[in-house]
C-alpha atoms as a PDB file:
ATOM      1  CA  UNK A   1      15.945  18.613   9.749  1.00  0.00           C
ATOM      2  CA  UNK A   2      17.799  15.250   8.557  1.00  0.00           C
ATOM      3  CA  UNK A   3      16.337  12.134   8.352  1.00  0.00           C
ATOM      4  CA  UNK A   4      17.398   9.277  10.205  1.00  0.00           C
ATOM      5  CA  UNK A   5      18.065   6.793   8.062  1.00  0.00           C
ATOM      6  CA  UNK A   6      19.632   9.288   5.517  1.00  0.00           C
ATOM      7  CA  UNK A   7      23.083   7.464   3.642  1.00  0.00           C
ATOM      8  CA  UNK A   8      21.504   4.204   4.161  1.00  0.00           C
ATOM      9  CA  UNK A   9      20.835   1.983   1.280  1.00  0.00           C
ATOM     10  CA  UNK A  10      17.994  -0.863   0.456  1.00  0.00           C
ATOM     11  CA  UNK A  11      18.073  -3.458  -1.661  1.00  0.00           C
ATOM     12  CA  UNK A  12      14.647  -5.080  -0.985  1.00  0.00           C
ATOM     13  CA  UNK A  13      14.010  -8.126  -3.060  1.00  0.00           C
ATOM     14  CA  UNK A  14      10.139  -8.442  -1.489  1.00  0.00           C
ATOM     15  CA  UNK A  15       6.472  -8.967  -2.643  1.00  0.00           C
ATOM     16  CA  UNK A  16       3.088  -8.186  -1.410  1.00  0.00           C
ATOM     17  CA  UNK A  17       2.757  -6.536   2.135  1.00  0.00           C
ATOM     18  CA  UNK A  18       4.880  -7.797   5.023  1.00  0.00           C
ATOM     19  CA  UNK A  19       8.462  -6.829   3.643  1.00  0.00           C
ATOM     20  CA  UNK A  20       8.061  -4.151   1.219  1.00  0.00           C
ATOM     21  CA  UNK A  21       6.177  -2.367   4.258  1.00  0.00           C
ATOM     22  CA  UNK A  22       9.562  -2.935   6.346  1.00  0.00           C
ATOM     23  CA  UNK A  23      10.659  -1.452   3.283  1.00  0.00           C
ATOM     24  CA  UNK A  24       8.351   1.523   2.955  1.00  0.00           C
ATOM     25  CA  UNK A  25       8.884   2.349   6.662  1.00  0.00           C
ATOM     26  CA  UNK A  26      12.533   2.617   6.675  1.00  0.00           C
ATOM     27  CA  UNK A  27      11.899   4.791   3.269  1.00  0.00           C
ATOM     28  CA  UNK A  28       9.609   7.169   5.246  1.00  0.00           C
ATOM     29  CA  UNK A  29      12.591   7.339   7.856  1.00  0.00           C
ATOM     30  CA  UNK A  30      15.295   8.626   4.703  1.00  0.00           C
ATOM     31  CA  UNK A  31      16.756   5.732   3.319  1.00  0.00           C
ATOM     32  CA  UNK A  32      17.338   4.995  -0.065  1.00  0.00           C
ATOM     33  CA  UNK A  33      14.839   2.133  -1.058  1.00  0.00           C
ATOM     34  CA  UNK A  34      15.971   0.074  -4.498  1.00  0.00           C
ATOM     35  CA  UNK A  35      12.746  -2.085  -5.448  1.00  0.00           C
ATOM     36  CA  UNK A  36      14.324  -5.080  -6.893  1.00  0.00           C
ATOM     37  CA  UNK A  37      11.003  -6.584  -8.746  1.00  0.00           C
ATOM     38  CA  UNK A  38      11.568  -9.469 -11.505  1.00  0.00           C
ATOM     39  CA  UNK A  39      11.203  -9.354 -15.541  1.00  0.00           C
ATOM     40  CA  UNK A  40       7.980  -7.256 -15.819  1.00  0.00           C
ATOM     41  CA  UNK A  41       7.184  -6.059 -12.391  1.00  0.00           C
ATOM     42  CA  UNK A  42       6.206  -7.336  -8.971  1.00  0.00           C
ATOM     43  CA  UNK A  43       2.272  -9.187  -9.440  1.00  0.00           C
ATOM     44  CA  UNK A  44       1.121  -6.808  -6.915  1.00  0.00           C
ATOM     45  CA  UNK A  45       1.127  -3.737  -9.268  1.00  0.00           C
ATOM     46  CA  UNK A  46      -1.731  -5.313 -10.635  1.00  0.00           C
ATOM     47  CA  UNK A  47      -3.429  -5.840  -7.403  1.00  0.00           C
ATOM     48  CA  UNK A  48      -6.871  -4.323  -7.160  1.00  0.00           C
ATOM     49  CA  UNK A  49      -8.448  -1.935  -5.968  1.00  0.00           C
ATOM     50  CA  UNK A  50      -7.448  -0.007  -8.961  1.00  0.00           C
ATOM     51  CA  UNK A  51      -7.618   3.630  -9.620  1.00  0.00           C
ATOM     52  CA  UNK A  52      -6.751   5.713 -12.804  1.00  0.00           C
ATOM     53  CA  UNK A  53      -4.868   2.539 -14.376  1.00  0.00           C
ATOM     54  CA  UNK A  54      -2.663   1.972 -10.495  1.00  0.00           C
ATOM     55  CA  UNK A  55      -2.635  -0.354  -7.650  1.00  0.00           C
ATOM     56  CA  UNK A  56      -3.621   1.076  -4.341  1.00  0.00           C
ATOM     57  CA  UNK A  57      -2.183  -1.788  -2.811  1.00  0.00           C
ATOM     58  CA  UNK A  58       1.298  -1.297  -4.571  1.00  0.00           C
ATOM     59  CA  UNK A  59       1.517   2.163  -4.916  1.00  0.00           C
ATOM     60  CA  UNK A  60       1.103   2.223  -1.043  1.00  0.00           C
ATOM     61  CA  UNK A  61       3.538  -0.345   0.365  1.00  0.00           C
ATOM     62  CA  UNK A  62       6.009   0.932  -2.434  1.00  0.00           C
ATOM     63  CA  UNK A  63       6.033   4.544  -2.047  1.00  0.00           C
ATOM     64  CA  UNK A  64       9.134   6.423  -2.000  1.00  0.00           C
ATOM     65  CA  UNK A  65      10.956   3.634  -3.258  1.00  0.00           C
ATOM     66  CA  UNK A  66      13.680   3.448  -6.447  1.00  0.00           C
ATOM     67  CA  UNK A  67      12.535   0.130  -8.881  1.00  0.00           C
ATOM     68  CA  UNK A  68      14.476  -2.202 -11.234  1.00  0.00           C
ATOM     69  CA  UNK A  69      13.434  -5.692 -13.064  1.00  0.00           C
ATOM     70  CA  UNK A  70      16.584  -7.692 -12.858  1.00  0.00           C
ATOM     71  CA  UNK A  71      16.426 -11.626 -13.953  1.00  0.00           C
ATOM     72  CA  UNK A  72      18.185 -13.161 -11.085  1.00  0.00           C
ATOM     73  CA  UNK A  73      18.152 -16.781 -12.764  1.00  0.00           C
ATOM     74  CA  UNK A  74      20.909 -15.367 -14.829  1.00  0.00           C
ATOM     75  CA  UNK A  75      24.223 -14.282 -14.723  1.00  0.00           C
ATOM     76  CA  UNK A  76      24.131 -10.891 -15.701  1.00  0.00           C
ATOM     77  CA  UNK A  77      20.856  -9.801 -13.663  1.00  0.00           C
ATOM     78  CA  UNK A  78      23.122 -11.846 -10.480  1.00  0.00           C
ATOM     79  CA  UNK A  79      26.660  -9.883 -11.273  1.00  0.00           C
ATOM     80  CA  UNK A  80      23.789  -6.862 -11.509  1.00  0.00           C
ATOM     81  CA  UNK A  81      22.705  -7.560  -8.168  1.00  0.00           C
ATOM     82  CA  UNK A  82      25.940  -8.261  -6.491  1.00  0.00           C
ATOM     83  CA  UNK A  83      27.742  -4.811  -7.635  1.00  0.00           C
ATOM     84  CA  UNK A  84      24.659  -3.419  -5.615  1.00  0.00           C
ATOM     85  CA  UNK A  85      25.276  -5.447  -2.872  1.00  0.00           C
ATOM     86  CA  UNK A  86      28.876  -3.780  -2.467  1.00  0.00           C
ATOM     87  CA  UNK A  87      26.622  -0.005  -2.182  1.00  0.00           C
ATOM     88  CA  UNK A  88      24.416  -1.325   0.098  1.00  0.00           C
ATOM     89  CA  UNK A  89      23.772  -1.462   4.137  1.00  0.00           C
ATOM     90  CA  UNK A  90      20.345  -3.921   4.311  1.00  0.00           C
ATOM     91  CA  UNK A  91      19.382  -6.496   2.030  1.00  0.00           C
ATOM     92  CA  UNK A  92      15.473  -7.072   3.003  1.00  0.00           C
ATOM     93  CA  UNK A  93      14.002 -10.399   0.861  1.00  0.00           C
ATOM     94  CA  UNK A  94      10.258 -12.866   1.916  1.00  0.00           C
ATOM     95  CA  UNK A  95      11.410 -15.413  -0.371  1.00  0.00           C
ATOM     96  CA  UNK A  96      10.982 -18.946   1.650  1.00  0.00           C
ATOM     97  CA  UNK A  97      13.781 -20.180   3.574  1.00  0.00           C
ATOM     98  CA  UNK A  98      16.648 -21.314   0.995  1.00  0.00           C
ATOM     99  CA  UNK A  99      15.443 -19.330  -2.074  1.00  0.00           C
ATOM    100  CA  UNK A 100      18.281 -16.586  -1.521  1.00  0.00           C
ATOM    101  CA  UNK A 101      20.678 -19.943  -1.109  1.00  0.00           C
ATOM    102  CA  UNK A 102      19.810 -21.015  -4.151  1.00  0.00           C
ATOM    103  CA  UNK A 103      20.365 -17.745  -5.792  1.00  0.00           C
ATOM    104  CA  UNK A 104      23.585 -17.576  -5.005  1.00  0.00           C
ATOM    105  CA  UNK A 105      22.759 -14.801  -2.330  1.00  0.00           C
ATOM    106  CA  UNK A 106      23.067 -16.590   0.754  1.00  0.00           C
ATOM    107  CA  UNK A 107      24.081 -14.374   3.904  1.00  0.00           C
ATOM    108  CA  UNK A 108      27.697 -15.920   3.868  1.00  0.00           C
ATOM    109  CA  UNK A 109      27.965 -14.744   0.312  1.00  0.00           C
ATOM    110  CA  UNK A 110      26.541 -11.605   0.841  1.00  0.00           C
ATOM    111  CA  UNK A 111      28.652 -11.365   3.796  1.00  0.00           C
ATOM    112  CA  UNK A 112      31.623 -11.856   1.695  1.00  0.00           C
ATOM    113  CA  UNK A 113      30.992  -9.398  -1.114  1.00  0.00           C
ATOM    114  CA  UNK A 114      29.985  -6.953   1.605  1.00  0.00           C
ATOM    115  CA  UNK A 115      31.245  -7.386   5.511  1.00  0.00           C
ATOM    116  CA  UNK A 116      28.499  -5.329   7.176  1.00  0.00           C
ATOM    117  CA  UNK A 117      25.596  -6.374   5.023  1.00  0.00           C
ATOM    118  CA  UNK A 118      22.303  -6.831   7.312  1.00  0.00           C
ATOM    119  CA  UNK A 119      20.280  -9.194   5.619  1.00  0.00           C
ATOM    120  CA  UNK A 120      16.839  -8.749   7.008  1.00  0.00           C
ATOM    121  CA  UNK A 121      14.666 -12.154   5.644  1.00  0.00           C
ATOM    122  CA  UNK A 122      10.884 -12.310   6.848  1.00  0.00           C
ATOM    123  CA  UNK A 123       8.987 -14.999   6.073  1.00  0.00           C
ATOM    124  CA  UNK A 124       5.888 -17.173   7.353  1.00  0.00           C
ATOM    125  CA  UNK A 125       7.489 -19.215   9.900  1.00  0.00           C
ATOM    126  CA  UNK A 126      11.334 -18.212   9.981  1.00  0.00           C
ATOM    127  CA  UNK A 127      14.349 -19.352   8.936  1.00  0.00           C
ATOM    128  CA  UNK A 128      14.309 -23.174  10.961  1.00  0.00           C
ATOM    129  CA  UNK A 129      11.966 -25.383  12.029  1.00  0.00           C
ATOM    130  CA  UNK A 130       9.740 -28.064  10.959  1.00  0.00           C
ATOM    131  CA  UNK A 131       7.180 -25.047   8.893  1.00  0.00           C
ATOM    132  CA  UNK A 132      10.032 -23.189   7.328  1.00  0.00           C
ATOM    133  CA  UNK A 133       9.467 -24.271   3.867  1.00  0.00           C
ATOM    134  CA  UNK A 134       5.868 -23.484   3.979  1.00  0.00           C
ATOM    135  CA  UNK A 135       4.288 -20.143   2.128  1.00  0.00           C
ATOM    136  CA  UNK A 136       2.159 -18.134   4.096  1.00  0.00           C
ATOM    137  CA  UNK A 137      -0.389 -14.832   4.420  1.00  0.00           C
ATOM    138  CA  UNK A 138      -1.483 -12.824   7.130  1.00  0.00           C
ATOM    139  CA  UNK A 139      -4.631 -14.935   7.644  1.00  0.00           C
ATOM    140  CA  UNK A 140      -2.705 -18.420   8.403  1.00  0.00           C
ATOM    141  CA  UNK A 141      -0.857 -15.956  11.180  1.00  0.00           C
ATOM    142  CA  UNK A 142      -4.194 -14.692  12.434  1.00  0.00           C
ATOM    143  CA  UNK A 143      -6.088 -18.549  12.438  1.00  0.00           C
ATOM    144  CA  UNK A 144      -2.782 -20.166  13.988  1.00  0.00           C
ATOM    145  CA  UNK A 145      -1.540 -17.639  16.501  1.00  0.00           C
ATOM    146  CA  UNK A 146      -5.412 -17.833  17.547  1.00  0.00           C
ATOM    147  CA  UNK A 147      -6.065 -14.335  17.279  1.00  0.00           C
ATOM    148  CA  UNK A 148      -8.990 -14.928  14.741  1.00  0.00           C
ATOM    149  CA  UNK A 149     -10.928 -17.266  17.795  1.00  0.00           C
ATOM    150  CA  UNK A 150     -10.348 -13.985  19.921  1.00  0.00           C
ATOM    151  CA  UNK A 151     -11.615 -11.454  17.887  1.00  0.00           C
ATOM    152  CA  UNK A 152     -14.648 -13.636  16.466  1.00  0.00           C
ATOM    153  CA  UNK A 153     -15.857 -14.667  20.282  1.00  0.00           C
ATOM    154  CA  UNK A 154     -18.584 -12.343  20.380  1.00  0.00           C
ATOM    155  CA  UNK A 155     -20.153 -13.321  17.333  1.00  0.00           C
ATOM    156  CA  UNK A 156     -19.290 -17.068  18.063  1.00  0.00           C
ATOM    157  CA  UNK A 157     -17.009 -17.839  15.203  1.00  0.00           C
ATOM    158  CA  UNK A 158     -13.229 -17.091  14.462  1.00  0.00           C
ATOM    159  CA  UNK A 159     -13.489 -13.702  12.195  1.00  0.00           C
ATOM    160  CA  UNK A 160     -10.406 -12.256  10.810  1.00  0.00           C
ATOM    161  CA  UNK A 161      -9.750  -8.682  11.259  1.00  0.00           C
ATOM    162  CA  UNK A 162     -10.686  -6.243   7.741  1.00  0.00           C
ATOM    163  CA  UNK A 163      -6.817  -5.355   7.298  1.00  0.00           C
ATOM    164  CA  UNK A 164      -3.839  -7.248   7.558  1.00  0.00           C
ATOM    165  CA  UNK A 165      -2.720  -7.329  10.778  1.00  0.00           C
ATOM    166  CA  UNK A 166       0.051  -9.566  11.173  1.00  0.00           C
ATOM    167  CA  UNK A 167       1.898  -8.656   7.885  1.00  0.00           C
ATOM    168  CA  UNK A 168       1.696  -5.200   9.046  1.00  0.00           C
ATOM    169  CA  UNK A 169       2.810  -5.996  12.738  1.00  0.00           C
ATOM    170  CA  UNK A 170       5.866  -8.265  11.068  1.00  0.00           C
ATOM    171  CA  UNK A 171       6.570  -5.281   9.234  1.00  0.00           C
ATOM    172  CA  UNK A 172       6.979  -3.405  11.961  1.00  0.00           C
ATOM    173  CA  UNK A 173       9.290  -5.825  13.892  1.00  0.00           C
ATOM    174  CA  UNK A 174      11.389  -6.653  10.659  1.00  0.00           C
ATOM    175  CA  UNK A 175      12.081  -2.433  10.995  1.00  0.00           C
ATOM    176  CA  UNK A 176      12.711  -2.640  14.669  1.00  0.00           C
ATOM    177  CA  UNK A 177      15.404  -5.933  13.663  1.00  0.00           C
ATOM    178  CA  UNK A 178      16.872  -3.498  10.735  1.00  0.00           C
ATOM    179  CA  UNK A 179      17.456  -0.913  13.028  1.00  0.00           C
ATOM    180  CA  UNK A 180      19.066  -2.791  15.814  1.00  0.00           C
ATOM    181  CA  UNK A 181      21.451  -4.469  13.466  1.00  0.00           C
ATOM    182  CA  UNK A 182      22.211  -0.949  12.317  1.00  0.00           C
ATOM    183  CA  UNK A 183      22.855  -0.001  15.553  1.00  0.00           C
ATOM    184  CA  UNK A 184      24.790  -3.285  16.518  1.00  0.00           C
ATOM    185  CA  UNK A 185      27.064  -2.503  13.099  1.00  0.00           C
ATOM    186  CA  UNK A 186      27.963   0.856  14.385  1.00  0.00           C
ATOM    187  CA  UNK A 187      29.334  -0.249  17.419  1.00  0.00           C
ATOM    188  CA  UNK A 188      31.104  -3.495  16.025  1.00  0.00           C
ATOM    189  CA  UNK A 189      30.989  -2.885  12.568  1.00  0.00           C
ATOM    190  CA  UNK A 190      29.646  -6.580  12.018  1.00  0.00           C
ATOM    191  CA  UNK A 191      26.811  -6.908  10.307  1.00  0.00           C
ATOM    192  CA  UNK A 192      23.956  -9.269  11.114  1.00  0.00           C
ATOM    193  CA  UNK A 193      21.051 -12.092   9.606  1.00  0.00           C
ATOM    194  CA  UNK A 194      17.141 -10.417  10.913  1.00  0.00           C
ATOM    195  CA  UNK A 195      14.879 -13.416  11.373  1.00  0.00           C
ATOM    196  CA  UNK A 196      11.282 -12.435  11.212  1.00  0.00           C
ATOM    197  CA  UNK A 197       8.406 -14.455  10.699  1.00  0.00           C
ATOM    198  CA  UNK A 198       4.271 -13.858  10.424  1.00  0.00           C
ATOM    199  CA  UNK A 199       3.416 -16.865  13.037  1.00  0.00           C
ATOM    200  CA  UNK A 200       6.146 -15.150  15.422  1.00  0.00           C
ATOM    201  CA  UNK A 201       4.644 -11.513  15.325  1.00  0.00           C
ATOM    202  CA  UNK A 202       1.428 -13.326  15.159  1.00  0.00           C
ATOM    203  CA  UNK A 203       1.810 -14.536  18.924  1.00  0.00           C
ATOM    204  CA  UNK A 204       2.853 -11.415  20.109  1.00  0.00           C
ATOM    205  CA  UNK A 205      -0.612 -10.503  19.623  1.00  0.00           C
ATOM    206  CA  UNK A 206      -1.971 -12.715  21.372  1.00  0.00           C
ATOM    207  CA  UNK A 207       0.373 -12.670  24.762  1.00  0.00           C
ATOM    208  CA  UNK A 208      -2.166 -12.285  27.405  1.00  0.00           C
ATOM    209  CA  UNK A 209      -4.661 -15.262  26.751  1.00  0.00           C
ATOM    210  CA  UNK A 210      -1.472 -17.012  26.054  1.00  0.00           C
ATOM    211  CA  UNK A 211       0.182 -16.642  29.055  1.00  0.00           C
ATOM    212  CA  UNK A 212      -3.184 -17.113  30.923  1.00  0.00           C
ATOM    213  CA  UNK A 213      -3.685 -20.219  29.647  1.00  0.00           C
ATOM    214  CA  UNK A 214      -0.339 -21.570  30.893  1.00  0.00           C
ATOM    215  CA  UNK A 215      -0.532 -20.592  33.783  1.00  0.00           C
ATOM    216  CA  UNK A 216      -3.958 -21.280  34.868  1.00  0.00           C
ATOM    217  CA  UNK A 217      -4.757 -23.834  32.592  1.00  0.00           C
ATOM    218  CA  UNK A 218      -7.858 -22.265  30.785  1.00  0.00           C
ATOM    219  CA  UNK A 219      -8.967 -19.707  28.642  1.00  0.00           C
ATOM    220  CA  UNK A 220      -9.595 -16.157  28.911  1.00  0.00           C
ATOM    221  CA  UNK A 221      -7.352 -13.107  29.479  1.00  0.00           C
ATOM    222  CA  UNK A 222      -8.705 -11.507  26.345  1.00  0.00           C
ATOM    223  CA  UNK A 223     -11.471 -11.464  23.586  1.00  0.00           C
ATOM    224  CA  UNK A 224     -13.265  -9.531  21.196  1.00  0.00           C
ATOM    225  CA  UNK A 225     -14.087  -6.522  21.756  1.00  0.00           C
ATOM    226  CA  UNK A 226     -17.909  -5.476  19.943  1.00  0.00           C
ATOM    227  CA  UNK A 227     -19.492  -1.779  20.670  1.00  0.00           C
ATOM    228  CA  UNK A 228     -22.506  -1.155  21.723  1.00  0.00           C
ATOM    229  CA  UNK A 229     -26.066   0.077  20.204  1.00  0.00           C
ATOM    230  CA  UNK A 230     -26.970   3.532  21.184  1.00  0.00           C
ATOM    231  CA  UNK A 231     -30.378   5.730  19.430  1.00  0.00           C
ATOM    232  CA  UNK A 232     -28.111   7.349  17.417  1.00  0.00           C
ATOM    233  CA  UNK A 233     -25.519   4.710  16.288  1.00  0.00           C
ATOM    234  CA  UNK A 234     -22.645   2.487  17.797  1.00  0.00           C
ATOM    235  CA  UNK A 235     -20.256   3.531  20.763  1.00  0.00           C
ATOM    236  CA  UNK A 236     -17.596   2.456  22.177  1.00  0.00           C
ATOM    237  CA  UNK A 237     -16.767   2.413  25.924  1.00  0.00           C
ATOM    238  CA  UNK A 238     -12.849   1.836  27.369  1.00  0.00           C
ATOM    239  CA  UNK A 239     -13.020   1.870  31.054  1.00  0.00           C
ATOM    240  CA  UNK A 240      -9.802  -0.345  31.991  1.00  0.00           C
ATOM    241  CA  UNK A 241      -9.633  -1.579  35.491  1.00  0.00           C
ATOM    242  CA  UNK A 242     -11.831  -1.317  38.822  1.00  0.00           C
ATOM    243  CA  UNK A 243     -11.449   1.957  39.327  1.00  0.00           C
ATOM    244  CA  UNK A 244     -12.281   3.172  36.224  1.00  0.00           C
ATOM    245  CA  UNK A 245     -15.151   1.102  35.386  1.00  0.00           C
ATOM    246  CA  UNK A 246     -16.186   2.453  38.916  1.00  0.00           C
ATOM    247  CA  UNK A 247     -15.892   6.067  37.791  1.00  0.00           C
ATOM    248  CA  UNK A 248     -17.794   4.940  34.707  1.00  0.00           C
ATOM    249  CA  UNK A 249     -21.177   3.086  36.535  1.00  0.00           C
ATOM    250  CA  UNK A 250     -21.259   6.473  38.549  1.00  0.00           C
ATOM    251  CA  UNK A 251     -21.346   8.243  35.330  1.00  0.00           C
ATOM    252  CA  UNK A 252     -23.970   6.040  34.076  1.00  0.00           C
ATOM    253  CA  UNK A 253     -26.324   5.636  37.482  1.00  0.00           C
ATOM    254  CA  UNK A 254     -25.589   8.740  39.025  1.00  0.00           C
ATOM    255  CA  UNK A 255     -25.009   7.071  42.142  1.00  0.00           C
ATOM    256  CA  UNK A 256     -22.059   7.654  44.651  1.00  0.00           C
ATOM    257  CA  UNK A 257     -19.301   5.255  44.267  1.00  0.00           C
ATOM    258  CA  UNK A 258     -19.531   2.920  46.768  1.00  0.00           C
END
């Protein structure tokens, strides 16, 4: 069986985790990934943990993909790039806001070299806006969104999660954006700018309290979520609602549900 995405093309011009894992997912789905990393490779290739001379962390997030180290501060790594361009469907950059202006890669000129390029750009806190010039990781998403206050309340300090949550959730919606614009091309045949940002996906993570809060004018909704000691280890219990937490203290007391 075909692939979905098979015939489509991507440039990605991305670093670390949130975009080259847009990147990695639409590979996964059949598209043609080209790795556009700079004059000696992306920094994450040397990103531990290591094993047998390799970065986990890169060989991950890039699997799948094509690579190339093109100079884009000069005019033959740009004239490069923009013969690309004219093969591709998706251009998918996290440079800050601007950067692909000041390339000379701007959506209009993009848009001009190719009519029904998608340019997908995430970055920390999209493409306008007071923030939009300011770098960012998945922790400032996690400490700003106030997911990390959530998670830490049982233990009575904020505590970020072990992996990187919101890069991997912005991931995911910078695919879901790619894929709608896709979609939106076929019909029209116009192609379309993605706007994704960490502090964006951030927030949709933390929805409930959020929405709590506005409307009742306090907090709660949602929190951390710790296991509990047993003799023989940890366990976790999900009984959602009253009638299953009902269901659940019969369990437990043996009594009959009253």
């Amino acid at each position: 069986m075909s692939l979905s995405l098979e015939g489509v093309r991507i440039l990605e011009l991305a670093r670390y985790q949130a975009g080259p894992r847009g990147g990695m997912i639409m590979s996964d789905l059949g598209a043609e990934v080209i790795k556009i990393e700079r004059l000696g490779g992306e920094e994450t290739r040397k990103n531990p943990p290591m094993v047998r001379g390799q970065s986990v962390y890169f060989t991950v997030y890039n699997r799948g993909k094509k690579s190339i180290c093109l100079d884009m501060r000069n005019e033959e790594g740009k004239a490069i790039f923009a013969d690309l361009v004219k093969t591709a469907d998706i251009v998918l950059e996290n440079f800050r806001p601007g950067t692909m202006d000041a390339m000379g890669f701007g959506y209009d000129r993009l848009k001009a070299i190719n009519p029904g390029i998608i340019l997908v750009s995430v970055s920390g806190f999209g493409q306008q806006g007071p923030y939009r010039e300011r770098p960012a990781f998945d922790p400032l998403g996690q400490a700003m969104s106030g997911l990390m206050t959530l998670t830490g309340t049982p233990v009575g300090q904020p505590l970020g999660t072990a992996s990187s949550i919101i890069d991997r959730t912005t991931a995911l919606h910078a695919t879901i954006g790619a894929l709608a614009a896709l979609r939106h091309r076929d019909r029209t045949g116009e192609g379309q700018v993605v706007d994704c940002c960490l502090l964006d996906s951030a927030l949709t993570l933390v929805e409930i309290p959020t929405s709590y809060y506005l409307s009742a004018g306090e907090e709660g909704g949602e929190g951390g979520r710790p296991p509990y000691r047993a003799k023989d280890g940890w366990v976790v219990i999900a009984a959602i609602g009253r009638e299953m937490a009902g269901n659940l203290m019969t369990l437990i007391t043996g009594a009959a549900p009253t």
